[in-house]
C-alpha atoms as a PDB file:
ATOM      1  CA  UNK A   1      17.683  35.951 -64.829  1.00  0.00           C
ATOM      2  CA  UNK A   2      16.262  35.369 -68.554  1.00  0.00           C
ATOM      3  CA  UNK A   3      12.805  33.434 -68.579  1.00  0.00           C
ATOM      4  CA  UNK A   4      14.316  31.834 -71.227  1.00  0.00           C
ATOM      5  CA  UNK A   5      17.517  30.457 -69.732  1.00  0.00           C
ATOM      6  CA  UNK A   6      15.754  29.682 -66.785  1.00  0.00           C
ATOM      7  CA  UNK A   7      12.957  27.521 -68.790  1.00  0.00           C
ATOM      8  CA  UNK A   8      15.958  25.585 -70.703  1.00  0.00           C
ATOM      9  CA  UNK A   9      17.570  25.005 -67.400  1.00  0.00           C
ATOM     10  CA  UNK A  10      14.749  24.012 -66.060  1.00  0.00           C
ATOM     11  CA  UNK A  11      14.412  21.137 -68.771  1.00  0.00           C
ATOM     12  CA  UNK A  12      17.511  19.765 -67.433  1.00  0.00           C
ATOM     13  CA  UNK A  13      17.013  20.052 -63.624  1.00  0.00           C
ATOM     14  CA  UNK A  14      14.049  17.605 -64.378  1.00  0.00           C
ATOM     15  CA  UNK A  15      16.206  15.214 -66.789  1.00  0.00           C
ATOM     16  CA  UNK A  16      18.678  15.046 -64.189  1.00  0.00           C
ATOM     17  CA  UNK A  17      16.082  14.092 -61.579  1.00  0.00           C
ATOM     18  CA  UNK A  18      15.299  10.401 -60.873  1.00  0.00           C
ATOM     19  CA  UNK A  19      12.154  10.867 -58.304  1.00  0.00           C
ATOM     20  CA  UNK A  20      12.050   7.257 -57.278  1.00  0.00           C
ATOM     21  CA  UNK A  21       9.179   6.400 -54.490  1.00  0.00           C
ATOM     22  CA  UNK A  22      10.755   7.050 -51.624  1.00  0.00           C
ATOM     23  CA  UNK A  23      10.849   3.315 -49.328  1.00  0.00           C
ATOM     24  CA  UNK A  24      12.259   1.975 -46.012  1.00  0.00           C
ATOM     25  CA  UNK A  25      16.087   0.300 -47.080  1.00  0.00           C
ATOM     26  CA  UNK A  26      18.525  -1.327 -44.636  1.00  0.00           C
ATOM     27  CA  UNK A  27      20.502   2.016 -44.478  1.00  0.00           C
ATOM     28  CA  UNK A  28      21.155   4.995 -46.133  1.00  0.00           C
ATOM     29  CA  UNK A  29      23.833   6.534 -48.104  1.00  0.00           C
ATOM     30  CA  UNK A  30      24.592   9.707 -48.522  1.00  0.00           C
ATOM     31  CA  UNK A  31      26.610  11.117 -51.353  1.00  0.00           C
ATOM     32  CA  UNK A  32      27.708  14.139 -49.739  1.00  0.00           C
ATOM     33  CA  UNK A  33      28.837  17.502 -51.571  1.00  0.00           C
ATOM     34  CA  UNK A  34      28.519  21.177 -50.543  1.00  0.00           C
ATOM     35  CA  UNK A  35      24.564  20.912 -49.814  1.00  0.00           C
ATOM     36  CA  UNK A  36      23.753  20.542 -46.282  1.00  0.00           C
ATOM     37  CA  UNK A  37      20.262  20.647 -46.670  1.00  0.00           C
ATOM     38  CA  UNK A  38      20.741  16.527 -48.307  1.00  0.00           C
ATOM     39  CA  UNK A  39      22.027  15.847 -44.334  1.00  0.00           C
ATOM     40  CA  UNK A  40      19.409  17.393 -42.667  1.00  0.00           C
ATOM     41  CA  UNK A  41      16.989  15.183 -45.202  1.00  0.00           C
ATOM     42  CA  UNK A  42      18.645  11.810 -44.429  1.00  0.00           C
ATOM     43  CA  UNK A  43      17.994  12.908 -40.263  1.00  0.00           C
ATOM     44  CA  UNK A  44      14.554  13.134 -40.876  1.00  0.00           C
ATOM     45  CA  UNK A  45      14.280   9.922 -42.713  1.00  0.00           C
ATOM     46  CA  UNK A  46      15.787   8.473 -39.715  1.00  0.00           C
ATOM     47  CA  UNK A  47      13.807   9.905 -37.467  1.00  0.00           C
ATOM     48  CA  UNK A  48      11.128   8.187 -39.969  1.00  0.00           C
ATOM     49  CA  UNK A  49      12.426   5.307 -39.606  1.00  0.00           C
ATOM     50  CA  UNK A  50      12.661   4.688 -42.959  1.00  0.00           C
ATOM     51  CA  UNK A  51      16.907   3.196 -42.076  1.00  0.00           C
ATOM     52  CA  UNK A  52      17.684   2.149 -38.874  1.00  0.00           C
ATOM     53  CA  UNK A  53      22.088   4.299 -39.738  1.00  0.00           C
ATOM     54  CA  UNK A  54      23.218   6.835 -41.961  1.00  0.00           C
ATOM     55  CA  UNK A  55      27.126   6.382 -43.885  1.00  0.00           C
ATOM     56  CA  UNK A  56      27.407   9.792 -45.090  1.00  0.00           C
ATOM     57  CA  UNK A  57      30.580   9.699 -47.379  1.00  0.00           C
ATOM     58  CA  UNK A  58      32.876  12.058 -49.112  1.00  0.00           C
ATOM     59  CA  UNK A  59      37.009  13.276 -48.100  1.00  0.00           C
ATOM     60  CA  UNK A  60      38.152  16.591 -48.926  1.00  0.00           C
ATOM     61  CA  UNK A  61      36.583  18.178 -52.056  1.00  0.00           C
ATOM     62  CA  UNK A  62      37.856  20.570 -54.045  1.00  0.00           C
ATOM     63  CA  UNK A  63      34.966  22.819 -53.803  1.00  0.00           C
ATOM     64  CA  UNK A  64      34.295  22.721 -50.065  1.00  0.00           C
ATOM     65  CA  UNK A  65      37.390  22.609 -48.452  1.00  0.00           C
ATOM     66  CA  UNK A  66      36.910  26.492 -47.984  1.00  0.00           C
ATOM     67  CA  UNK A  67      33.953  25.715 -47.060  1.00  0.00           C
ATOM     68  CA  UNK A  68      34.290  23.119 -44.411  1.00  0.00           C
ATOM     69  CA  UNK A  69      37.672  23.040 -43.414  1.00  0.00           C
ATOM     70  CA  UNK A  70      37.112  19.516 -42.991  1.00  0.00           C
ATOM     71  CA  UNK A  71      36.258  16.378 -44.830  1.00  0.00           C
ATOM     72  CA  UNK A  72      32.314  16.533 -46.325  1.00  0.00           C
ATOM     73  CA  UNK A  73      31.467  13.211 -44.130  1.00  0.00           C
ATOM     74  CA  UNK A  74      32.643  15.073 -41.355  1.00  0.00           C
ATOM     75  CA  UNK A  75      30.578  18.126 -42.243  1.00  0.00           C
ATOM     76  CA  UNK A  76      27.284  16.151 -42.797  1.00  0.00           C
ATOM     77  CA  UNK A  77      28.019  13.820 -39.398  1.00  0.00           C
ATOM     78  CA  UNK A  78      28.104  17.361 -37.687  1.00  0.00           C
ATOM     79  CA  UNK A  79      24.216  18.151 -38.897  1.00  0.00           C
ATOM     80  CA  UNK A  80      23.294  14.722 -38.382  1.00  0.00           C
ATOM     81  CA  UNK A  81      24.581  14.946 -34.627  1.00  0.00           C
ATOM     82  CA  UNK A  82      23.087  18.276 -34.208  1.00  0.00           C
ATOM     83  CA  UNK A  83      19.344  17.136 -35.888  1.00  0.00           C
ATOM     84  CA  UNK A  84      19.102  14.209 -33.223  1.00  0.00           C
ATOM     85  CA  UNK A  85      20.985  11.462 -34.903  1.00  0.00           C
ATOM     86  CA  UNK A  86      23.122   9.306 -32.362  1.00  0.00           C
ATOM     87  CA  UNK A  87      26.605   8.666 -33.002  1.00  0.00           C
ATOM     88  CA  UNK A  88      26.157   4.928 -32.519  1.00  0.00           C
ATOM     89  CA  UNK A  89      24.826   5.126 -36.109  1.00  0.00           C
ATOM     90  CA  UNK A  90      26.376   7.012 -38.138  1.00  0.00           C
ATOM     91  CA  UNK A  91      29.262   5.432 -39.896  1.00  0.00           C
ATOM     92  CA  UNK A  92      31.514   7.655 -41.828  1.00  0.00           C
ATOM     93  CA  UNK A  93      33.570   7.351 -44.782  1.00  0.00           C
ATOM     94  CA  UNK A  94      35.956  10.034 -45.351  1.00  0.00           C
ATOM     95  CA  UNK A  95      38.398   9.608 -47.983  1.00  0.00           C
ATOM     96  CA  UNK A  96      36.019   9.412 -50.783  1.00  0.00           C
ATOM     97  CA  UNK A  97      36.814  12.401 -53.743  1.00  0.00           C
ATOM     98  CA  UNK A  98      34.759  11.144 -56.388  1.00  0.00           C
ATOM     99  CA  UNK A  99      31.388   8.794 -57.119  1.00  0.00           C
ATOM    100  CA  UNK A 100      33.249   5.999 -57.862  1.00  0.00           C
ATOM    101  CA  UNK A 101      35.399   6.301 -54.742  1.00  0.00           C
ATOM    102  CA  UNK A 102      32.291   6.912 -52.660  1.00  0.00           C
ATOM    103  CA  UNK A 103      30.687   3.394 -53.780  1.00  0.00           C
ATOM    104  CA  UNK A 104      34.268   1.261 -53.321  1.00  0.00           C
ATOM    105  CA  UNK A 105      35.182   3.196 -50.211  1.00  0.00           C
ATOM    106  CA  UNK A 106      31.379   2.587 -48.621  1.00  0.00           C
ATOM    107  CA  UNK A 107      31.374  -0.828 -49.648  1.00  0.00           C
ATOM    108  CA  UNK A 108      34.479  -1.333 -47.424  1.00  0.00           C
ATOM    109  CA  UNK A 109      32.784   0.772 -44.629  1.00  0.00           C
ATOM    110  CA  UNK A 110      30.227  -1.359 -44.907  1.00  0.00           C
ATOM    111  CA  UNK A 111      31.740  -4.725 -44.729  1.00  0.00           C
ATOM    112  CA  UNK A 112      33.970  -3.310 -41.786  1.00  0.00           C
ATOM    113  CA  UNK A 113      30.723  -3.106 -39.818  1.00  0.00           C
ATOM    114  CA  UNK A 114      28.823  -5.960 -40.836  1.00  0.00           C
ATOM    115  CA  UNK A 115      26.122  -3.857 -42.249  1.00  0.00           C
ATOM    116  CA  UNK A 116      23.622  -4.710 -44.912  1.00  0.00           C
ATOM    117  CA  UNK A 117      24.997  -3.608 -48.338  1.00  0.00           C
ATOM    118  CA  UNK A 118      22.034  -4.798 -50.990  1.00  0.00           C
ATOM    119  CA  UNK A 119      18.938  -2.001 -50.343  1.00  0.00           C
ATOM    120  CA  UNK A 120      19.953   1.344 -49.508  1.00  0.00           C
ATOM    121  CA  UNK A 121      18.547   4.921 -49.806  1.00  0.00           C
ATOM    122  CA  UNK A 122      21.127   6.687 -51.481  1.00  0.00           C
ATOM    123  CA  UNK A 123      20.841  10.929 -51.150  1.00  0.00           C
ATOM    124  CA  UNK A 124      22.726  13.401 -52.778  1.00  0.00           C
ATOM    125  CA  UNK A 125      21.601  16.610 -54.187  1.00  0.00           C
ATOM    126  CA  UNK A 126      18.023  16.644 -56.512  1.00  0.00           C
ATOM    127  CA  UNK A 127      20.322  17.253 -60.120  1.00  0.00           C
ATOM    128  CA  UNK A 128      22.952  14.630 -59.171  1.00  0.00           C
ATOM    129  CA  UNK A 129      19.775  11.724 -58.569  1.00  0.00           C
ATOM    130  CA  UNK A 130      20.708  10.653 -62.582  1.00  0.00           C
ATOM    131  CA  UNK A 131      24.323  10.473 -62.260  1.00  0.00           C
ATOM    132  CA  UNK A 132      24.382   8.505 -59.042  1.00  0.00           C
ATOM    133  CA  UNK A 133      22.366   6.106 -61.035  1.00  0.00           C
ATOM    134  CA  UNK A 134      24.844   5.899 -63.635  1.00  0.00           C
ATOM    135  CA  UNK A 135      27.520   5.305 -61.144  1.00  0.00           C
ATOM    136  CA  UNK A 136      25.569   2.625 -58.696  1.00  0.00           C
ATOM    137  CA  UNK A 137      24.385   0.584 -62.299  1.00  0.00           C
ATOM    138  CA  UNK A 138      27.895   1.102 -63.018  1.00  0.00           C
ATOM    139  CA  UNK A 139      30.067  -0.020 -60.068  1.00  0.00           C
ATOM    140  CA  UNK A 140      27.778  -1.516 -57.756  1.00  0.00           C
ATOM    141  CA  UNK A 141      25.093  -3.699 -60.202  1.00  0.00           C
ATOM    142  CA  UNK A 142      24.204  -5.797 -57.183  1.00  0.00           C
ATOM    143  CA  UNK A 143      22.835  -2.832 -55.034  1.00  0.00           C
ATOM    144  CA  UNK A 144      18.723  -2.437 -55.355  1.00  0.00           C
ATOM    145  CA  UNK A 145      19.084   1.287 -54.590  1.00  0.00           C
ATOM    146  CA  UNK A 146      16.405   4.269 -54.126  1.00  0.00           C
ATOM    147  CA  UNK A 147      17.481   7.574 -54.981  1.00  0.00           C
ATOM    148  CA  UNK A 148      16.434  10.447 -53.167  1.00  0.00           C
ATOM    149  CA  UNK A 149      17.173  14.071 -52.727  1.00  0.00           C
ATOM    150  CA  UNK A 150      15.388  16.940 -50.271  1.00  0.00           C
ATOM    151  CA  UNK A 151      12.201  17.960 -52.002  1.00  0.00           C
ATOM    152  CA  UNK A 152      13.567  21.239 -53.483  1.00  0.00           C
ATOM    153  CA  UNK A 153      12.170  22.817 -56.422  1.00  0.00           C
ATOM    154  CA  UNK A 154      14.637  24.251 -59.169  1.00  0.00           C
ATOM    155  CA  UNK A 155      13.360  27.829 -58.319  1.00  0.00           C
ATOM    156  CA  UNK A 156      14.379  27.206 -54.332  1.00  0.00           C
ATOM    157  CA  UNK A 157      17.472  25.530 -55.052  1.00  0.00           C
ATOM    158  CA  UNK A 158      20.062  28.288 -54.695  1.00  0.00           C
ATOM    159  CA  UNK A 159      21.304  29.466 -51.217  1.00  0.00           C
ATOM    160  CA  UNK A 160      23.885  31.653 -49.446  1.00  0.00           C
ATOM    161  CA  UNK A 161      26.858  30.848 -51.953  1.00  0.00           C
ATOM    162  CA  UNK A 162      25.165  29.356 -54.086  1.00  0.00           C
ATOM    163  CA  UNK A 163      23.062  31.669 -56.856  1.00  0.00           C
ATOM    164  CA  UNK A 164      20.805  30.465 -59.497  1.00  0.00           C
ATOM    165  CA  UNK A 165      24.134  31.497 -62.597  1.00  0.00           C
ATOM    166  CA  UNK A 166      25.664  29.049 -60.105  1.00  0.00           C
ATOM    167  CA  UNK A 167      23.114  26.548 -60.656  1.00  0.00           C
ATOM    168  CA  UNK A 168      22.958  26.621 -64.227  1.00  0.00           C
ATOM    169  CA  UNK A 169      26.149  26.833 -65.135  1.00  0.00           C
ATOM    170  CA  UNK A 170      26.506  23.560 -62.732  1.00  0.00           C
ATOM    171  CA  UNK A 171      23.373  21.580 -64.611  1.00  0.00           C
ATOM    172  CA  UNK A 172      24.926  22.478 -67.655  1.00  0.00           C
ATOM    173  CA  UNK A 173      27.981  20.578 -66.244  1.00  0.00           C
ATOM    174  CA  UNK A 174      26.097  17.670 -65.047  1.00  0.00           C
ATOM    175  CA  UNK A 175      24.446  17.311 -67.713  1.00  0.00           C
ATOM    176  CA  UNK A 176      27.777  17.003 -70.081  1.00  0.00           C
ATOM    177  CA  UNK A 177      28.717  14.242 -67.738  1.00  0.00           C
ATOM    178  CA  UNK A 178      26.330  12.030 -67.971  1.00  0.00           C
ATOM    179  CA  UNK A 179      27.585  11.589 -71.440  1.00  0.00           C
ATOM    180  CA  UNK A 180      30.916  11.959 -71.252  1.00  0.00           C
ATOM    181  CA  UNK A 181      31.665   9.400 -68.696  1.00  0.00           C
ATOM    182  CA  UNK A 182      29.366   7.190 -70.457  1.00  0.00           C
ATOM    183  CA  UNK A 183      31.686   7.364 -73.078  1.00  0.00           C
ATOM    184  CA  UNK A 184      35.088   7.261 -71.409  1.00  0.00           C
ATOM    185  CA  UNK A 185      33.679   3.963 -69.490  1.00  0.00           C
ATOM    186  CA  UNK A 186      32.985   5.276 -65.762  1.00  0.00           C
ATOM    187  CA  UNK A 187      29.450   4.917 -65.796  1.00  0.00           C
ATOM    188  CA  UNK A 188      26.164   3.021 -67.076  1.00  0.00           C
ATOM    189  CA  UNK A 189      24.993   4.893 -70.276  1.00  0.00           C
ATOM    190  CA  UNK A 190      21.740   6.667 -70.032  1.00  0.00           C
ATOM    191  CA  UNK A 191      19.279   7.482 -71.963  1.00  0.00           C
ATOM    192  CA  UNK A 192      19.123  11.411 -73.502  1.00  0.00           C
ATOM    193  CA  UNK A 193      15.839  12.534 -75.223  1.00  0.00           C
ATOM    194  CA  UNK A 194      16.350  15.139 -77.853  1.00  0.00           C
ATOM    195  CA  UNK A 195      14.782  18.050 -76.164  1.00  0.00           C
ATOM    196  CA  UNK A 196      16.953  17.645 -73.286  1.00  0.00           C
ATOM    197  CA  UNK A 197      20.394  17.357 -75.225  1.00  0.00           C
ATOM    198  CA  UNK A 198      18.516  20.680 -77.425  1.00  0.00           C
ATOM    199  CA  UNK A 199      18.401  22.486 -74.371  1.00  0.00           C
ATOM    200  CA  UNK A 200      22.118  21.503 -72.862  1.00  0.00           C
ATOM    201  CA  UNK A 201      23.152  23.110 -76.465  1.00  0.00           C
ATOM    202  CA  UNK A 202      21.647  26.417 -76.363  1.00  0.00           C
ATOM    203  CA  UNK A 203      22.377  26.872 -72.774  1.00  0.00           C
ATOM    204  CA  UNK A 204      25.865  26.571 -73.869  1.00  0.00           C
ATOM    205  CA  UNK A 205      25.418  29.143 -76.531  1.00  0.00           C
ATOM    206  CA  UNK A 206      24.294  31.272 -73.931  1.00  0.00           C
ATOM    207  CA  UNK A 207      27.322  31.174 -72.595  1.00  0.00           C
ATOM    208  CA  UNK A 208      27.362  28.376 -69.235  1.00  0.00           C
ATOM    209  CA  UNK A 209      30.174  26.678 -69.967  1.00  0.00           C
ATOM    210  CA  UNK A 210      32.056  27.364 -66.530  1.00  0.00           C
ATOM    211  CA  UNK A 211      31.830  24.098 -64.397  1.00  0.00           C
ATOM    212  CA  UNK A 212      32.154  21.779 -68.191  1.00  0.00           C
ATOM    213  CA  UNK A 213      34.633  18.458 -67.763  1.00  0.00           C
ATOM    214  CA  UNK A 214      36.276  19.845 -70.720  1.00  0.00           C
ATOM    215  CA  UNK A 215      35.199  22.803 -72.411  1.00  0.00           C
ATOM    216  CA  UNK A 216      37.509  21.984 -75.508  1.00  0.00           C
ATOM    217  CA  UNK A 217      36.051  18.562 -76.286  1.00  0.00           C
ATOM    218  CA  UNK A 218      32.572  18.421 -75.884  1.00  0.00           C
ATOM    219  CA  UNK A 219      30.378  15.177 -76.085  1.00  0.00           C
ATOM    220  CA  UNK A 220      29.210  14.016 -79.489  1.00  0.00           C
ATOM    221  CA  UNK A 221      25.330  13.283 -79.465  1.00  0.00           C
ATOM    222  CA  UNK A 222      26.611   9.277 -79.386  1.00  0.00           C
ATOM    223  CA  UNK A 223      23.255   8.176 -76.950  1.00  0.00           C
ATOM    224  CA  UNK A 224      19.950   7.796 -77.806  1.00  0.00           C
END
């Protein structure tokens, strides 16, 4: 891999970062995907005690069905169960196959239970911190959330499945969305300095275009 590429990739690993202080919440919320490293994290914060349950949500996805042969909540309740979390708390929700679905779908979860729905932890994976933000600001303004992710570095990221072209050409993605859905209305704008949205463009040049909303119709440079 180009030092290069890696460096501008690197730019928007840390854009796409939040790294809010981690705190104790009511519960925690996990956004879940194909990393099963985030379930493993929100175990250990139990086993903290930073959240006295764990909602891990997300239905069938499109990328790991093949990977899981099951819904992702499913998946992640598994690797709670088998890291010491008891099945009297955990509280899935497994229908979800998008953000926004994950937020209305939890918040029903949620209110089926009776459980607290105003200070969460909410995990997903360390680049998709900023766009969980945009969707929680977005469809769920009432929620005082903190964002976390498993303390991965960018260089440690990739695993079995999962190589650092992978990575990129997902960042790049990302990245595009956080603007894009800004724009079409399905989440809070956010803020885009120019070095970052310099970086997104040449790493585009380079040719990491595969996981792009829409490779035909890219985002204008519309937020400051």
């Amino acid at each position: 891999m180009d030092d290069a590429i890696c460096t501008l990739a690197k730019i928007l690993w840390e854009y796409l970062r939040i790294d809010m202080p981690l705190r104790k919440a009511e519960g925690i919320l996990i956004f879940c995907s194909n990393d099963l490293r985030v379930a493993e994290y929100a175990a250990a914060l139990y086993h903290r005690q930073f959240a006295p349950w764990i909602c891990p949500s997300g239905g069938v996805g499109r990328l790991t069905y093949d990977l899981y042969h099951k819904p992702e909540a499913e998946a992640f309740a598994d690797v709670l169960r088998r890291e010491g979390v008891p099945d009297s708390v955990i509280f899935i929700e497994d229908k979800a196959t998008n953000t926004a679905e994950n937020v209305s779908f939890t918040k029903r979860i949620l209110k089926e239970n009776r459980l607290a729905d105003q200070d969460l932890i909410v995990l997903q994976k360390p680049y998709m911190e900023r766009r969980t933000l945009a969707t929680l600001t977005y469809y769920w303004p009432e929620l005082n959330p903190c964002i976390s992710s498993p303390p991965i570095s960018f260089e440690d990221y990739p695993f079995e499945g999962f190589s650092m072209e992978d990575l990129i050409h997902v960042l790049v993605g990302d990245f595009q969305r956080i603007i894009l859905y800004a724009q079409l209305g399905w989440q809070s704008p956010q803020p885009v300095p120019e070095d970052v949205y310099q970086a997104f463009s040449q790493l585009i040049k380079a040719g990491y275009t595969r996981q792009l909303a829409n490779p035909d119709s890219l985002p204008s440079r519309a937020i400051p």
